[in-house]
C-alpha atoms as a PDB file:
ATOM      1  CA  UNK A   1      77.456   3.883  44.033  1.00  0.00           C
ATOM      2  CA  UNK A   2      77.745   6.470  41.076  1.00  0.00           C
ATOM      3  CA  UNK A   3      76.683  10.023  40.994  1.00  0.00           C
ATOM      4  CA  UNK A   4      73.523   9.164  39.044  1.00  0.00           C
ATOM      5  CA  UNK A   5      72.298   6.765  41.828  1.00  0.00           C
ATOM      6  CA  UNK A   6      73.240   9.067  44.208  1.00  0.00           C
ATOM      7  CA  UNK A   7      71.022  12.412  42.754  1.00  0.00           C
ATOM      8  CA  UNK A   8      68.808   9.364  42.312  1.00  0.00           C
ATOM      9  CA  UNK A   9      68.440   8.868  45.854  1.00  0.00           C
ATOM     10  CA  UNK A  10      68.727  12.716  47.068  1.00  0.00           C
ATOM     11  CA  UNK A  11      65.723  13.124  44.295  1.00  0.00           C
ATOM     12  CA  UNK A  12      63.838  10.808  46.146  1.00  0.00           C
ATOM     13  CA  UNK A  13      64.360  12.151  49.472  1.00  0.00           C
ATOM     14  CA  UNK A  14      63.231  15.673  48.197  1.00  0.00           C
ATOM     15  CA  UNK A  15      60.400  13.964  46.917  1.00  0.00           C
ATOM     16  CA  UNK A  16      59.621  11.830  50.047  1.00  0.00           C
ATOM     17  CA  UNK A  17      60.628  13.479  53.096  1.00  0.00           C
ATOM     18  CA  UNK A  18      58.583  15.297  55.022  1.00  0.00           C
ATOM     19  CA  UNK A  19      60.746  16.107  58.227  1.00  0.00           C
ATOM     20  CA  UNK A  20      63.008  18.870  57.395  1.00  0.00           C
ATOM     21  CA  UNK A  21      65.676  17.720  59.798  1.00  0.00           C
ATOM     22  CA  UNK A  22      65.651  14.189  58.833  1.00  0.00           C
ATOM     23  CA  UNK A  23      65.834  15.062  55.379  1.00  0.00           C
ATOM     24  CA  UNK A  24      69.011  17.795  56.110  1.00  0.00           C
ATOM     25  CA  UNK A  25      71.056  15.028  57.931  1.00  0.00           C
ATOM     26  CA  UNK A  26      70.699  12.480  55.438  1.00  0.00           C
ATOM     27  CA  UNK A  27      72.035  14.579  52.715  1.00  0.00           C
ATOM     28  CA  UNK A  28      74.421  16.993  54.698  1.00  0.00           C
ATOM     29  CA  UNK A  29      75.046  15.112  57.923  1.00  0.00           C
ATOM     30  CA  UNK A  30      78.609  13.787  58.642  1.00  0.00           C
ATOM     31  CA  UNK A  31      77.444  10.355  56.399  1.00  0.00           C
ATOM     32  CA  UNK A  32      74.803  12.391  53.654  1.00  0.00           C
ATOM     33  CA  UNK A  33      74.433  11.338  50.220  1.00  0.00           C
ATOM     34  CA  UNK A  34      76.214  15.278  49.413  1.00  0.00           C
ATOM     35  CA  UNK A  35      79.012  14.068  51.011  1.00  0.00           C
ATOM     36  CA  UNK A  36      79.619  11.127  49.285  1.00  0.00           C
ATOM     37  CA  UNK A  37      79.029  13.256  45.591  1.00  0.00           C
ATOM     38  CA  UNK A  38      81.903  15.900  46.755  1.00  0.00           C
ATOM     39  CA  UNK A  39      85.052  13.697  49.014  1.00  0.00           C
ATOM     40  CA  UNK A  40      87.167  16.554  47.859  1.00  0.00           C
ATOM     41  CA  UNK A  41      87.500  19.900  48.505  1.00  0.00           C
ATOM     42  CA  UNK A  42      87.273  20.743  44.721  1.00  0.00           C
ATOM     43  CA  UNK A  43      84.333  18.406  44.617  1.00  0.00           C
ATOM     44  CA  UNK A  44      82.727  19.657  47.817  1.00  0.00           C
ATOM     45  CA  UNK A  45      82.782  23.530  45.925  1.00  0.00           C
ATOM     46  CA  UNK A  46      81.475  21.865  42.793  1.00  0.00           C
ATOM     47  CA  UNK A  47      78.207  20.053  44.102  1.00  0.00           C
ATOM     48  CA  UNK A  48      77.847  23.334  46.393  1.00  0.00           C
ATOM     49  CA  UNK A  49      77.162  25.296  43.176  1.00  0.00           C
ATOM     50  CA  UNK A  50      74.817  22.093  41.602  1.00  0.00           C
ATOM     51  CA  UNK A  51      70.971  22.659  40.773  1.00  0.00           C
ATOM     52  CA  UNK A  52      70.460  19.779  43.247  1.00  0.00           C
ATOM     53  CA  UNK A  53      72.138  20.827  45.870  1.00  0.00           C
ATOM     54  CA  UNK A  54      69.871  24.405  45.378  1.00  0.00           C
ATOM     55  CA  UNK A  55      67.177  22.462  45.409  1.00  0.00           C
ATOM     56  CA  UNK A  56      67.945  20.942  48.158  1.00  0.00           C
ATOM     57  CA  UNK A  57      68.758  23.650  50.569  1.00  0.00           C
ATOM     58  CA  UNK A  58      64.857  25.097  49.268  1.00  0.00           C
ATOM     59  CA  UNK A  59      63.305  21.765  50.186  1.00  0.00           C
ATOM     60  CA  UNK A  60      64.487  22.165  53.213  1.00  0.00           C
ATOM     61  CA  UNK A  61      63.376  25.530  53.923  1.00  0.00           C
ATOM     62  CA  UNK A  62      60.239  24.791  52.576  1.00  0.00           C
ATOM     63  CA  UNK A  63      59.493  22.092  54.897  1.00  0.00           C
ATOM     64  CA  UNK A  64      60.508  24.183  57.840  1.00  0.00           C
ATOM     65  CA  UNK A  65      58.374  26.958  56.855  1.00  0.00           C
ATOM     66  CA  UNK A  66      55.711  24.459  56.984  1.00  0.00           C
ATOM     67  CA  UNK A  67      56.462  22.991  60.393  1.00  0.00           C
ATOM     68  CA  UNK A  68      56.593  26.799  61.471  1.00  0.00           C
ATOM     69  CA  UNK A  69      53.338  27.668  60.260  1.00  0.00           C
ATOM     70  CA  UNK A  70      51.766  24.136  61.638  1.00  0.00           C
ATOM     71  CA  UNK A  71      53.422  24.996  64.875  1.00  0.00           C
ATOM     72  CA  UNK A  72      52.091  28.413  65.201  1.00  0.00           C
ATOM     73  CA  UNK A  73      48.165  27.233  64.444  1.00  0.00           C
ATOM     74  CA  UNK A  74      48.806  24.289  67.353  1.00  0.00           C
ATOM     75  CA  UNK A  75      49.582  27.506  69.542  1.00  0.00           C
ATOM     76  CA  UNK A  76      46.894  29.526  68.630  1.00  0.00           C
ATOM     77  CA  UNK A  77      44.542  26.705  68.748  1.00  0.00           C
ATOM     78  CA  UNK A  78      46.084  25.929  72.437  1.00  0.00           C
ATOM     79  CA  UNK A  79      45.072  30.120  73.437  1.00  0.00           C
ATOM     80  CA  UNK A  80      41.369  29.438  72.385  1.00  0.00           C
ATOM     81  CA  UNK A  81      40.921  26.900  74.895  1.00  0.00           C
ATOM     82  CA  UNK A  82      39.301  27.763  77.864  1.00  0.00           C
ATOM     83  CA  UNK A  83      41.633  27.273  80.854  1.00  0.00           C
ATOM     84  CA  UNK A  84      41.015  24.108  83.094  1.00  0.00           C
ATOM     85  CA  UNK A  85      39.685  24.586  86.704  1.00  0.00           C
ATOM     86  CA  UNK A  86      40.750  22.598  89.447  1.00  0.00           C
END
């Protein structure tokens, strides 16, 4: 696969992904798409430093931010209910 199909691919994750964790191990897990644009150290440093990479790591964030805030309304929704009676 070349570097263009990979950012390809990582570009359509960004764009498709909605589970930040999913979306972090598929480009940075131990078999990520990152890791096959950098094998070498040298590499590694230079996609570290890329636009997509950056835009990556902000994807991310941005989707946990949104699980964070979706989390926190689920738990104040769950302190409105009244409490059940046995």
């Amino acid at each position: 696969m070349t570097s263009n199909e990979i950012e390809a691919q990582i570009r359509y994750l960004l764009a498709t992904e909605m589970n930040p964790w999913t979306l972090s191990d598929k480009l940075f897990g131990p078999t990520g798409l990152f890791g096959l644009l950098g094998p070498t150290l040298e590499e590694r440093k230079r996609v570290g430093r890329s636009p997509i990479f950056k835009e990556a790591q902000k994807r991310i964030r941005e989707l946990e931010r949104q699980q964070a805030a979706s989390f926190r309304e689920e738990v104040r929704q769950l302190g409105r209910r009244p409490a059940k009676t046995s």
